[in-house]
N, C-alpha and C. Protein backbone atom coordinates (compact mmCIF):
# COMPACT_ATOMS: atom_id res chain seq x y z
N UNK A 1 -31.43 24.57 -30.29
CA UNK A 1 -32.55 25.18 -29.60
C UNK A 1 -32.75 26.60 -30.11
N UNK A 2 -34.19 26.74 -30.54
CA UNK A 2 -33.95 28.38 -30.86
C UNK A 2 -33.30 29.36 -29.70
N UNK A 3 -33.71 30.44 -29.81
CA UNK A 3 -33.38 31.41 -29.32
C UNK A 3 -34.81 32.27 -29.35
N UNK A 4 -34.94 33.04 -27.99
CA UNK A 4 -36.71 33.68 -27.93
C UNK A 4 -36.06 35.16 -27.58
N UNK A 5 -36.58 36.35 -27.71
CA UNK A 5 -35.88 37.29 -26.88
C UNK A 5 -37.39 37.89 -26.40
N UNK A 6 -37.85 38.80 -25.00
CA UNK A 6 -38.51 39.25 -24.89
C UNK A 6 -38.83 40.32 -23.91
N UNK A 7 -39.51 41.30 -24.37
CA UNK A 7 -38.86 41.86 -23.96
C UNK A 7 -40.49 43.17 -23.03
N UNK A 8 -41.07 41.90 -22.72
CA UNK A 8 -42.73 42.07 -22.32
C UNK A 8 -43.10 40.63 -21.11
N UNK A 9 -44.88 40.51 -21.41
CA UNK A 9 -44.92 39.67 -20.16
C UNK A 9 -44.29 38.62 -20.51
N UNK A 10 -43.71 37.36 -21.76
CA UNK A 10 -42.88 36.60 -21.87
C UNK A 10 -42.24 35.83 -20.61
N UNK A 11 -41.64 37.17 -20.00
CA UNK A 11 -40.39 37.10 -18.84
C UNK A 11 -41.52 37.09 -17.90
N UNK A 12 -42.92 37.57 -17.51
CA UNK A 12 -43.14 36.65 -16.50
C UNK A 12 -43.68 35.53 -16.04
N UNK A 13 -42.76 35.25 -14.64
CA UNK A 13 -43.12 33.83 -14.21
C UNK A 13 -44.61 33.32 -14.26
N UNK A 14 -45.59 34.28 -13.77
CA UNK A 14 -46.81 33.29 -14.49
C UNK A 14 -46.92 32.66 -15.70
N UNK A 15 -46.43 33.24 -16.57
CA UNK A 15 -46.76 33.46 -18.56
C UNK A 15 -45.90 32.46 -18.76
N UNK A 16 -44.79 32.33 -18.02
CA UNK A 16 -43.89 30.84 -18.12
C UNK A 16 -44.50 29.39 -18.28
N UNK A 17 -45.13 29.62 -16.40
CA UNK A 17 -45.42 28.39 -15.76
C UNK A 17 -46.50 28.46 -16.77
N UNK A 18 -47.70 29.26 -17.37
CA UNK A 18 -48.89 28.70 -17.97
C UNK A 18 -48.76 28.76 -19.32
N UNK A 19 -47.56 28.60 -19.93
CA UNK A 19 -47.02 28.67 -21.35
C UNK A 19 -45.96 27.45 -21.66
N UNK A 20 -45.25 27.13 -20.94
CA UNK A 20 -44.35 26.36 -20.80
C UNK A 20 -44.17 25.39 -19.92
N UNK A 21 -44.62 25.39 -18.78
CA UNK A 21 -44.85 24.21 -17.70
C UNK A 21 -43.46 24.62 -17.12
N UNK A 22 -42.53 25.61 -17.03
CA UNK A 22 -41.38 26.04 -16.12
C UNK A 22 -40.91 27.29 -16.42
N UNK A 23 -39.91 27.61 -15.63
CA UNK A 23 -39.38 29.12 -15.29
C UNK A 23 -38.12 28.77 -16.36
N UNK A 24 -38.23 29.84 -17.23
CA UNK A 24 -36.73 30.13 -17.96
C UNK A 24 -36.00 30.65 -17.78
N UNK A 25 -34.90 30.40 -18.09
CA UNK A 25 -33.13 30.95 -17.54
C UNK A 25 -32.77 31.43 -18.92
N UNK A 26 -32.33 32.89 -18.84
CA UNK A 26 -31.65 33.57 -20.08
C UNK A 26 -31.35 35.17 -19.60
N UNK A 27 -30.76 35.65 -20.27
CA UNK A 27 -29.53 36.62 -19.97
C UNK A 27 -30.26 37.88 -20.73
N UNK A 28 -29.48 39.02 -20.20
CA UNK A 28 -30.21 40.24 -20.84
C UNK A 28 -29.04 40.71 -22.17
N UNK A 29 -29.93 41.18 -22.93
CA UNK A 29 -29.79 41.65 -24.17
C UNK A 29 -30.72 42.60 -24.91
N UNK A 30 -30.48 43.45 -26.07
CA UNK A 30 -31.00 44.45 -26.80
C UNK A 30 -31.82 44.30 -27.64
N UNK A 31 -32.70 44.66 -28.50
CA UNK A 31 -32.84 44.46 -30.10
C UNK A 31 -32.82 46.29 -30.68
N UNK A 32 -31.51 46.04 -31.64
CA UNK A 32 -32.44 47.52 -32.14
C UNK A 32 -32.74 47.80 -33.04
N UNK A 33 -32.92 48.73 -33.04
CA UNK A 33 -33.76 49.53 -34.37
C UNK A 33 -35.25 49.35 -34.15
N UNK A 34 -35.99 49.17 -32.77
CA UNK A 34 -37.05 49.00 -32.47
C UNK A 34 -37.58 50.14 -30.83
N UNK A 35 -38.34 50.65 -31.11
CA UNK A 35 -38.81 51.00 -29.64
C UNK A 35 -40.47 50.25 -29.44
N UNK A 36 -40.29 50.90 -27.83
CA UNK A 36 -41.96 50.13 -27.28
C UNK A 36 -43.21 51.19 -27.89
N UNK A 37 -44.23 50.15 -28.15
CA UNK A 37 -45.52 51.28 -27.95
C UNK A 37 -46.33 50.08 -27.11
N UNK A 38 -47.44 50.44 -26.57
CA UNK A 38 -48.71 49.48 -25.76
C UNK A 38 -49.31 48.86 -26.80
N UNK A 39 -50.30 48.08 -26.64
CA UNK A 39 -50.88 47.23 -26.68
C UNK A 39 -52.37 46.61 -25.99
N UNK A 40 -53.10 47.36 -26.43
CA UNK A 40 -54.44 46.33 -25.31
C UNK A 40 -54.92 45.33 -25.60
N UNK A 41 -54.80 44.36 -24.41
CA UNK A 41 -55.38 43.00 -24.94
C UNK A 41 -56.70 42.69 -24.25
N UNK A 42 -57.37 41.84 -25.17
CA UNK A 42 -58.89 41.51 -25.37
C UNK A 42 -59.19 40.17 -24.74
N UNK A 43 -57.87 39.69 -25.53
CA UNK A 43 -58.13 37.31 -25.19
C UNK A 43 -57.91 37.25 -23.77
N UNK A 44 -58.74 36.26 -23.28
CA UNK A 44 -59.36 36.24 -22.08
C UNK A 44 -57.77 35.72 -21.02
N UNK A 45 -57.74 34.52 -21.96
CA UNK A 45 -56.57 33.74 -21.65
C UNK A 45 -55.30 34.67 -21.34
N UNK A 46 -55.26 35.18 -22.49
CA UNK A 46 -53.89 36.23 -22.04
C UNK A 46 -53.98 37.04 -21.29
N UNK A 47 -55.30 37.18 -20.84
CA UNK A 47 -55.38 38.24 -19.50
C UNK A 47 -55.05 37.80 -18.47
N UNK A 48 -55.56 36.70 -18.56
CA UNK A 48 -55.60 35.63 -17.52
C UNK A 48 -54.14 35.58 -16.95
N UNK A 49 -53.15 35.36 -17.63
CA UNK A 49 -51.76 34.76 -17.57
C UNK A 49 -51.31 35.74 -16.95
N UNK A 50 -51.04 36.51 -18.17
CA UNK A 50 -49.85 37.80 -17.78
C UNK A 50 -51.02 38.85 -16.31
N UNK A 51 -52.22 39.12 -16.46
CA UNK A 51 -53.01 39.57 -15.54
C UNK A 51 -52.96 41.47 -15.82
N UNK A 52 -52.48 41.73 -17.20
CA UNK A 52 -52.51 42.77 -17.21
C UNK A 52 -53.30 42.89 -18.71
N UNK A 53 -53.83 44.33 -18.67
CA UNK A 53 -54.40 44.60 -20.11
C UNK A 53 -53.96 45.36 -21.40
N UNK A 54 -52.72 45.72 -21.16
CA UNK A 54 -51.80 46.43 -21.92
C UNK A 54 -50.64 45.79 -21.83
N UNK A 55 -49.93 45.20 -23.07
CA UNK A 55 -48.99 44.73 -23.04
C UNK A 55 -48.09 45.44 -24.14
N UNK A 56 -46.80 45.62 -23.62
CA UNK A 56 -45.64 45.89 -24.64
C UNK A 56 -45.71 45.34 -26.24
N UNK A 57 -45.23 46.53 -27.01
CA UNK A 57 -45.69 45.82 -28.09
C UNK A 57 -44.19 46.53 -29.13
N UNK A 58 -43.08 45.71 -29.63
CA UNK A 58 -41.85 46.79 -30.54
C UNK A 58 -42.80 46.86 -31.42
N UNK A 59 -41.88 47.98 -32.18
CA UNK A 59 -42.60 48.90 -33.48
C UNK A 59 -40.99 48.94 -34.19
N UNK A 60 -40.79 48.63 -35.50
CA UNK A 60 -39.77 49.35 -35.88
C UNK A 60 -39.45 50.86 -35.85
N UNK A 61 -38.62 51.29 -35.77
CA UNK A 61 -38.32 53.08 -35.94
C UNK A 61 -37.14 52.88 -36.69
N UNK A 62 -36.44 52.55 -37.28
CA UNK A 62 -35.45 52.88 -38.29
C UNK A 62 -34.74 53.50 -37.96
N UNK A 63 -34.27 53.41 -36.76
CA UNK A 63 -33.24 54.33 -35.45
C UNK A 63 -32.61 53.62 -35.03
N UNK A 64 -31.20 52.88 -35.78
CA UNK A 64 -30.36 51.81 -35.17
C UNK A 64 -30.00 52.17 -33.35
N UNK A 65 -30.37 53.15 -33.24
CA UNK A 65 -29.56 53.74 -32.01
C UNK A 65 -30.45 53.48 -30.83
N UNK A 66 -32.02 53.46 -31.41
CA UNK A 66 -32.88 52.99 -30.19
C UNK A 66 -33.00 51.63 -30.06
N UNK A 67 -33.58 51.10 -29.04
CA UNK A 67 -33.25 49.81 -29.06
C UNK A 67 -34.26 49.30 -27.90
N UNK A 68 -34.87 48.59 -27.94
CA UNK A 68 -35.19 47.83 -26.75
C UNK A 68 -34.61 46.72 -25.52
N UNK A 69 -34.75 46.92 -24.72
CA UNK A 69 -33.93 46.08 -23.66
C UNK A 69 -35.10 44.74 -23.08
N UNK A 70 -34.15 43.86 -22.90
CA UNK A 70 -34.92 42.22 -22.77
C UNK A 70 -34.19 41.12 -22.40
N UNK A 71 -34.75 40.07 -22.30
CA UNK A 71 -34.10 38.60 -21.89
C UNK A 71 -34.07 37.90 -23.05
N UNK A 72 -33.03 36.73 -23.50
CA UNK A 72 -32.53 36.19 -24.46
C UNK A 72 -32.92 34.80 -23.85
N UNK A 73 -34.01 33.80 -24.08
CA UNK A 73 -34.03 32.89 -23.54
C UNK A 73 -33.82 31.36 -24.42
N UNK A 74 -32.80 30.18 -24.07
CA UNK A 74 -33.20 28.85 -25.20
C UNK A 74 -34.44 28.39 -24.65
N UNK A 75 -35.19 27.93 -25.90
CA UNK A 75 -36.13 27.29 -25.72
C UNK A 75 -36.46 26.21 -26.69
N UNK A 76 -37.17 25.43 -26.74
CA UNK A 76 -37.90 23.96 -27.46
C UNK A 76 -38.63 24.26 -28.68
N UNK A 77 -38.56 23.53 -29.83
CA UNK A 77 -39.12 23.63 -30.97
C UNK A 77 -40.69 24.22 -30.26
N UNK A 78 -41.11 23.19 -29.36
CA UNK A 78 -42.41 22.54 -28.65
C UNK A 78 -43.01 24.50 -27.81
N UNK A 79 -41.63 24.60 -27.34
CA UNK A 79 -41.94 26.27 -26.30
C UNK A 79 -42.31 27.29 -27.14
N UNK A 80 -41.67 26.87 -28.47
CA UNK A 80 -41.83 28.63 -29.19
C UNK A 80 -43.18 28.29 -29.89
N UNK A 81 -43.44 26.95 -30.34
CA UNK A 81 -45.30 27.06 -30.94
C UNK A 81 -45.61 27.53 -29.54
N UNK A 82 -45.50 26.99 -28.29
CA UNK A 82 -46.49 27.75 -26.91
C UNK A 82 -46.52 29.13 -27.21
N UNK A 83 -45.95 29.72 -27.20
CA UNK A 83 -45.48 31.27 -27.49
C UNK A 83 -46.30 31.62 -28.10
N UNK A 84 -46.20 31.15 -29.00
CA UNK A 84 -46.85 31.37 -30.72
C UNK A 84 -48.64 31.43 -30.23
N UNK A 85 -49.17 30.17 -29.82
CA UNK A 85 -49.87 30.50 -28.97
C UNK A 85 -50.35 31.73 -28.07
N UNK A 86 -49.84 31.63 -27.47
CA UNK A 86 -49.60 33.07 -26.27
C UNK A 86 -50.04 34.39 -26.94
N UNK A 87 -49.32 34.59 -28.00
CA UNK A 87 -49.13 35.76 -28.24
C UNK A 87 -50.27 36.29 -29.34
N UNK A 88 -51.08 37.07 -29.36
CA UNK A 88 -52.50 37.85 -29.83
C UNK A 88 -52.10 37.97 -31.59
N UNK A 89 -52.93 38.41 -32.47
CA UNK A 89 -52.14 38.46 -33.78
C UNK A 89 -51.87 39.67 -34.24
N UNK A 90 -51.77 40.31 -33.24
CA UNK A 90 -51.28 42.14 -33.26
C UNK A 90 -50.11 41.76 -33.53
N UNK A 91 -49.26 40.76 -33.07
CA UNK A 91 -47.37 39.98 -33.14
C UNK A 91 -47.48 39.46 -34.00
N UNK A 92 -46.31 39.32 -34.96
CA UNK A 92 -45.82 38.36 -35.57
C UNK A 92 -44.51 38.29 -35.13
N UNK A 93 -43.87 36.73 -35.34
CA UNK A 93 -42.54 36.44 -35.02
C UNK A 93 -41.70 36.75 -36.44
N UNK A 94 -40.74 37.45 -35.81
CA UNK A 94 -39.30 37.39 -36.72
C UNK A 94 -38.05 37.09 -36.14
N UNK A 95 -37.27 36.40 -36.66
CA UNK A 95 -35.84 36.48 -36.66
C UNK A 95 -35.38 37.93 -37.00
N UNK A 96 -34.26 38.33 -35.63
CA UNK A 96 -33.94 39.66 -35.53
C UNK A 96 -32.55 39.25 -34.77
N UNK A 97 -31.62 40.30 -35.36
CA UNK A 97 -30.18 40.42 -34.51
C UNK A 97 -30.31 41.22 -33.56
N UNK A 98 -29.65 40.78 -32.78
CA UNK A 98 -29.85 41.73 -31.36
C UNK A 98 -28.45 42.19 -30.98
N UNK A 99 -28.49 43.31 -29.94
CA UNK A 99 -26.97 43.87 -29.90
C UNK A 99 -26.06 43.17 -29.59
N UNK A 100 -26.25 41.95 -28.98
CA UNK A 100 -24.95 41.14 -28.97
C UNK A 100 -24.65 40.35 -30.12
N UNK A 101 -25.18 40.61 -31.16
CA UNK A 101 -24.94 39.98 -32.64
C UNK A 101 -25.55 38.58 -32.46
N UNK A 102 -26.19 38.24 -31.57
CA UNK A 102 -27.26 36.89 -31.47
C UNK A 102 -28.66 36.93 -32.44
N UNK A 103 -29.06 35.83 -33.01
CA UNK A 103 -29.82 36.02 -33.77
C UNK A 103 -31.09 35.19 -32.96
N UNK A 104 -32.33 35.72 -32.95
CA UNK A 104 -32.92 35.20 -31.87
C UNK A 104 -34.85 35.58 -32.70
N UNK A 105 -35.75 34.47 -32.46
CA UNK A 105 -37.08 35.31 -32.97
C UNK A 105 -37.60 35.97 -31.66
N UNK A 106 -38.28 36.94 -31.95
CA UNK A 106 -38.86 38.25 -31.56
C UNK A 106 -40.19 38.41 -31.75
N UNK A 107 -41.54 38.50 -31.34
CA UNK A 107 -42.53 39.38 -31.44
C UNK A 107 -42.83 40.55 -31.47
N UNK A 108 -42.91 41.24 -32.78
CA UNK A 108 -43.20 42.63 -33.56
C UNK A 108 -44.63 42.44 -33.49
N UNK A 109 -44.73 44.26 -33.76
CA UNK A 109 -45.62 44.50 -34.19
C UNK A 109 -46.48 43.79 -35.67
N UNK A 110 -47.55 43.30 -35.72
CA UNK A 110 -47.86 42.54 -37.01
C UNK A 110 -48.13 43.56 -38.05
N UNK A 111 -48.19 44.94 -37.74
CA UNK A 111 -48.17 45.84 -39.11
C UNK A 111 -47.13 46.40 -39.47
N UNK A 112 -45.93 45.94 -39.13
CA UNK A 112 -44.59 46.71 -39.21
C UNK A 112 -44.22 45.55 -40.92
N UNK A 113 -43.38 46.38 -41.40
CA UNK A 113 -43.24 45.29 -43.23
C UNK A 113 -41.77 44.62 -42.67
């Protein structure tokens, strides 16, 4: 099962139930070398879900020391296209280590290299 980490609306229970058809169970964890900046969102749908218009968005900073804090969740080949879905194309997904040395994909910023 992959591994999702997130560390925005992801974690909430609406964005679950209308992304996934259930509530996920997963543990807190880091990613670093990333901090937050905002995000405004436009798609109707994603307003809809999460119900907010600014959403969290990592940025790399090249600052092993900063880090973002989040939930580590398993999920379904089937959950992470939902996601994939979900998520605006300001994100792209990467595989990223996180401070517990878990390797997990992530939604970045889509202009970060």
């Amino acid at each position: 099962m992959p591994l999702l980490f997130s560390y925005g609306t992801l974690q909430l229970d609406s964005v679950q139930i209308d992304s996934f058809g259930r509530l996920l169970d997963g543990h807190a964890d880091t990613l670093p070398g990333y901090e937050l900046g905002q995000l405004e969102i436009t798609d109707p749908a994603v307003l809809a879900s999460s119900g907010k218009s600014h959403h969290p968005i990592a940025r790399a900073c090249g600052d092993g020391r900063q880090c973002i804090e989040g939930m580590v969740f398993a999920i379904s080949d089937e959950e992470l296209a939902s996601a994939d879905r979900y998520e605006v194309a300001d994100y792209r997904r990467v595989l990223a280590e996180l401070g517990s040395g878990q390797v997990a994909w992530v939604y970045v910023d889509a202009r970060d290299p």
